[in-house]
Protein backbone atom coordinates (compact mmCIF):
# COMPACT_ATOMS: atom_id res chain seq x y z
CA UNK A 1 88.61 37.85 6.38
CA UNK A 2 85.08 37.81 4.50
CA UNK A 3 82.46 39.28 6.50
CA UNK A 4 79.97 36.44 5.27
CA UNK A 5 77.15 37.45 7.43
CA UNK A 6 76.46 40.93 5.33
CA UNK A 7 75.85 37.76 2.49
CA UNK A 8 73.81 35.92 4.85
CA UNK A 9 71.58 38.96 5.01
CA UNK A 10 71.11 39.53 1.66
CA UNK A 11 70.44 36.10 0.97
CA UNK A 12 68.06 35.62 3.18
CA UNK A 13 65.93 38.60 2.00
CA UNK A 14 65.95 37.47 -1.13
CA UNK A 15 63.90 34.11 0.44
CA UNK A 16 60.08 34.05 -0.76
CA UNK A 17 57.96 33.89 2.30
CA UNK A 18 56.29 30.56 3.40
CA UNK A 19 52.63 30.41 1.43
CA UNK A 20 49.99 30.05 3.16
CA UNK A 21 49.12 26.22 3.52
CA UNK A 22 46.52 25.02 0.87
CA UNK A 23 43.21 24.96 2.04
CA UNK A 24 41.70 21.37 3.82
CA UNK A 25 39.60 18.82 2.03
CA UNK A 26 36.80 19.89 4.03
CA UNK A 27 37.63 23.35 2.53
CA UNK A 28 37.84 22.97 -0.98
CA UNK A 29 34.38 20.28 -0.72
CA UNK A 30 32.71 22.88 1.04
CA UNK A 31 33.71 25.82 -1.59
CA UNK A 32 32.12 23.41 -4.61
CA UNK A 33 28.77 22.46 -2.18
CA UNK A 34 28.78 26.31 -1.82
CA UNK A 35 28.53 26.83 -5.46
CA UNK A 36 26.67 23.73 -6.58
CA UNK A 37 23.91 24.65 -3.80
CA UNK A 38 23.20 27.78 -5.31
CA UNK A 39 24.11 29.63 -2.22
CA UNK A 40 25.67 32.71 -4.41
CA UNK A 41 22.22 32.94 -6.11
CA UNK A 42 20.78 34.67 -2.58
CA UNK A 43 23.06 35.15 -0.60
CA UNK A 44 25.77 37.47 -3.28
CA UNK A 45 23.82 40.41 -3.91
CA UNK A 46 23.73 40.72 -7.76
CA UNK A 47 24.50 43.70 -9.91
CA UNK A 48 23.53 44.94 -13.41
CA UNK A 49 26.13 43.57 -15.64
CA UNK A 50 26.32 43.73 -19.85
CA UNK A 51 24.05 40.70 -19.61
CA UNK A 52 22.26 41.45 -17.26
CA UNK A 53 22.29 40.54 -12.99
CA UNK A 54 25.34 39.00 -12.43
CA UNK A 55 26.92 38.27 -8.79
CA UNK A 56 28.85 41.03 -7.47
CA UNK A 57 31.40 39.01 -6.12
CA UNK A 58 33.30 41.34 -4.14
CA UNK A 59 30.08 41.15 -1.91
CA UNK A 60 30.36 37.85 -1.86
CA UNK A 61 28.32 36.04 0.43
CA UNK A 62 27.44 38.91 2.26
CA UNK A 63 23.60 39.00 1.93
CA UNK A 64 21.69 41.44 1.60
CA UNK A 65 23.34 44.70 1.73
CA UNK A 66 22.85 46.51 4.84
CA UNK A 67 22.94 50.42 3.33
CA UNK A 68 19.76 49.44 0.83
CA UNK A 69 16.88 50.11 2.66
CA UNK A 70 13.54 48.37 1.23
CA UNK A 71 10.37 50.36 0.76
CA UNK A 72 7.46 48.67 2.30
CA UNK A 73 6.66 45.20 0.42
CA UNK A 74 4.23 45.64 -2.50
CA UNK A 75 0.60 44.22 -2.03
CA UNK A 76 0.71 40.64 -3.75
CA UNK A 77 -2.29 39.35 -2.55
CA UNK A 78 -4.65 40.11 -5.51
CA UNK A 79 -3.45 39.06 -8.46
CA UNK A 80 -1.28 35.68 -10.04
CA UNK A 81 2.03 36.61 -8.19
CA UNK A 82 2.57 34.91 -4.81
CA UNK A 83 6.55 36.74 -4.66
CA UNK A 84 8.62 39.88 -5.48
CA UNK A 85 12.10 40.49 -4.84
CA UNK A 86 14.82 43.15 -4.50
CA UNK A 87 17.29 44.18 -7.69
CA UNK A 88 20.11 42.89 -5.62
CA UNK A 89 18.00 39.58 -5.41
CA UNK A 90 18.67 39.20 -1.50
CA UNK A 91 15.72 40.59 -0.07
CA UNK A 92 12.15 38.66 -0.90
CA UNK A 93 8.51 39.73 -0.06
CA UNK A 94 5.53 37.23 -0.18
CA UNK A 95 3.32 35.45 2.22
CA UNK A 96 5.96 34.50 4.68
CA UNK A 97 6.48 38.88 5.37
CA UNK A 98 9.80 39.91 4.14
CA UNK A 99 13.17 37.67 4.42
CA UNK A 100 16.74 39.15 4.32
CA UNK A 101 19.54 36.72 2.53
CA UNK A 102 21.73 36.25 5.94
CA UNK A 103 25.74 37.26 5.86
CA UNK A 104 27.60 34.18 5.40
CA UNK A 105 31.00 35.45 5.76
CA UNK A 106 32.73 34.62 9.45
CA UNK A 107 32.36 38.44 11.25
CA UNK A 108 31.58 37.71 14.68
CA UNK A 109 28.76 40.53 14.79
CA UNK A 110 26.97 40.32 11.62
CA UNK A 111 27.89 36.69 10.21
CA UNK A 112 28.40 33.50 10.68
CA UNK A 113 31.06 34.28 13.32
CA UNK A 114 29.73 33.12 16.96
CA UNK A 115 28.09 30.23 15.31
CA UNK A 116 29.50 26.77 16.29
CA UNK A 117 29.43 23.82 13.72
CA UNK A 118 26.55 22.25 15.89
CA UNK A 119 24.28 25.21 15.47
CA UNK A 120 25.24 25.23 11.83
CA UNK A 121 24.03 21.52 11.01
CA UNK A 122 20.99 22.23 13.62
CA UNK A 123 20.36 25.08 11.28
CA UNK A 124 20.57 23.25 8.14
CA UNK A 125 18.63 20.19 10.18
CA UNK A 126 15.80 21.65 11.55
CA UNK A 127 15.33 25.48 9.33
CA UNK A 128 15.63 26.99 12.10
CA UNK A 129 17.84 30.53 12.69
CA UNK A 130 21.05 29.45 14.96
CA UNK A 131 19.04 25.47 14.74
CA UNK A 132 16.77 26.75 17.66
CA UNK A 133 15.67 30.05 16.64
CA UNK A 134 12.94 31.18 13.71
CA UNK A 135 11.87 29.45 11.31
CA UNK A 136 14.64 30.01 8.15
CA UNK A 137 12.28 31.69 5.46
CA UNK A 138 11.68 31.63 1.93
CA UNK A 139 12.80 31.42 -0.52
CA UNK A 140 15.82 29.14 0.87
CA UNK A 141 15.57 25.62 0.72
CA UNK A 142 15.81 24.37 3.95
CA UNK A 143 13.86 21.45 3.45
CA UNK A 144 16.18 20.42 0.82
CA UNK A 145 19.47 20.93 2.23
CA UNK A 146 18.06 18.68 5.54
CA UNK A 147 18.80 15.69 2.89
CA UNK A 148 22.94 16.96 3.09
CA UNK A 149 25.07 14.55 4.74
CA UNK A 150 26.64 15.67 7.96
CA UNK A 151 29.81 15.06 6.62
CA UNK A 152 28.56 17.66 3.51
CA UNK A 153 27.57 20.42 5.73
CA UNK A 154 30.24 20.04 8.41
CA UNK A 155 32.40 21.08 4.90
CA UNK A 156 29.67 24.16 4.16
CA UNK A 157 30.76 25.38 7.37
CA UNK A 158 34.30 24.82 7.11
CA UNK A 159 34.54 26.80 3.74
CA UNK A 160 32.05 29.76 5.11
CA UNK A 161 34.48 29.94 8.15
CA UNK A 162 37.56 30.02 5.65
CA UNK A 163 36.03 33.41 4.14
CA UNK A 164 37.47 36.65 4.95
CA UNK A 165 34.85 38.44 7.65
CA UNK A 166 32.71 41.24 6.47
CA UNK A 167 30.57 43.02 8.24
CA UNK A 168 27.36 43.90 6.84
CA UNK A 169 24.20 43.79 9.28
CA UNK A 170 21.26 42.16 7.43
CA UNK A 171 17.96 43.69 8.56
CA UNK A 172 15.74 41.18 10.89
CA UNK A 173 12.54 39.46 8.34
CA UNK A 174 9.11 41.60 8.25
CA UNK A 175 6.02 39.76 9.48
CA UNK A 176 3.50 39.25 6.85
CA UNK A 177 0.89 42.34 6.82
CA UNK A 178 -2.26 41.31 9.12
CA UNK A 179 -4.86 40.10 6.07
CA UNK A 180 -7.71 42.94 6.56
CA UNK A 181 -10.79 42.02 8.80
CA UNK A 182 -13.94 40.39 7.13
CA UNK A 183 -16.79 42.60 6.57
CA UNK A 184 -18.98 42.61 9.26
């Protein structure tokens, strides 16, 4: 008699495993917003590449990096330059203080995690931090992404949420320095 189940074995090994499904409409709409809305401009920390910045993209959406401390903001208020900003290009200084690009990616401590999709289009809504919190500072464009469809940033979200989590804690925004007292 054949013993037909030592077969059975090795067939069965030899079975790829089941890929992972492909990713929703929502998904793959949100990944091209993503990337049409400039988000990897501030919120991919850039690194020097042969031609210069270029996204380092296995920081990918992971704002500003949490181990590069900024010195204190330089003084811009005296000359033809209202902004300055960080090599990485994820850290700004002007006359809003000092703003952090956020962590997009999905951790739960340090991202997008904990947020809901109603806080999300509140955010995008109203430029406000968790769409009650802080204003949302320069330089993004909140006023500009309030013209998005729902329906287009219900699809931001979706893709942001699809990302692998990272955790990288931004630093909080600096208030502007207090403009010195007039001369008495």
């Amino acid at each position: 008699m054949r013993n037909w189940a030592g077969l059975f074995v090795v067939f069965s090994l030899a079975v790829p495993a089941a890929a992972a499904p492909p990713p929703s409409a929502d998904v793959e709409r949100g990944e091209y917003l993503v990337r049409v809305m400039g988000c990897h401009h501030c919120h991919t920390p850039k690194k020097m590449g042969p031609k210069g910045p270029e996204p380092d993209m296995t920081r990918m959406l992971t704002g500003h990096p949490a181990e590069m401390a900024m010195p204190p903001a330089p003084d811009l208020g005296k000359g033809p330059w209202m902004a300055a900003m960080a090599a990485t290009m994820t850290a700004f200084a002007g006359p809003w203080g000092v703003s952090f690009a956020a962590n997009l990616t999905p951790d739960p401590e340090t991202g997008l995690g904990k947020w809901t999709e109603e806080m999300f289009i509140a955010a995008m809504r109203h430029g406000r931090h968790l769409g009650k919190g802080r204003p949302i500072l320069p330089p993004m464009p909140a006023d500009s992404f309030q013209a998005a469809t729902d329906a287009d940033v219900k699809a931001v979200f979706a893709y942001l949420k699809s990302l692998p989590p990272v955790r990288n804690a931004v630093p909080q925004p600096v208030e502007p320095a207090a403009p010195p007292a007039p001369p008495r």
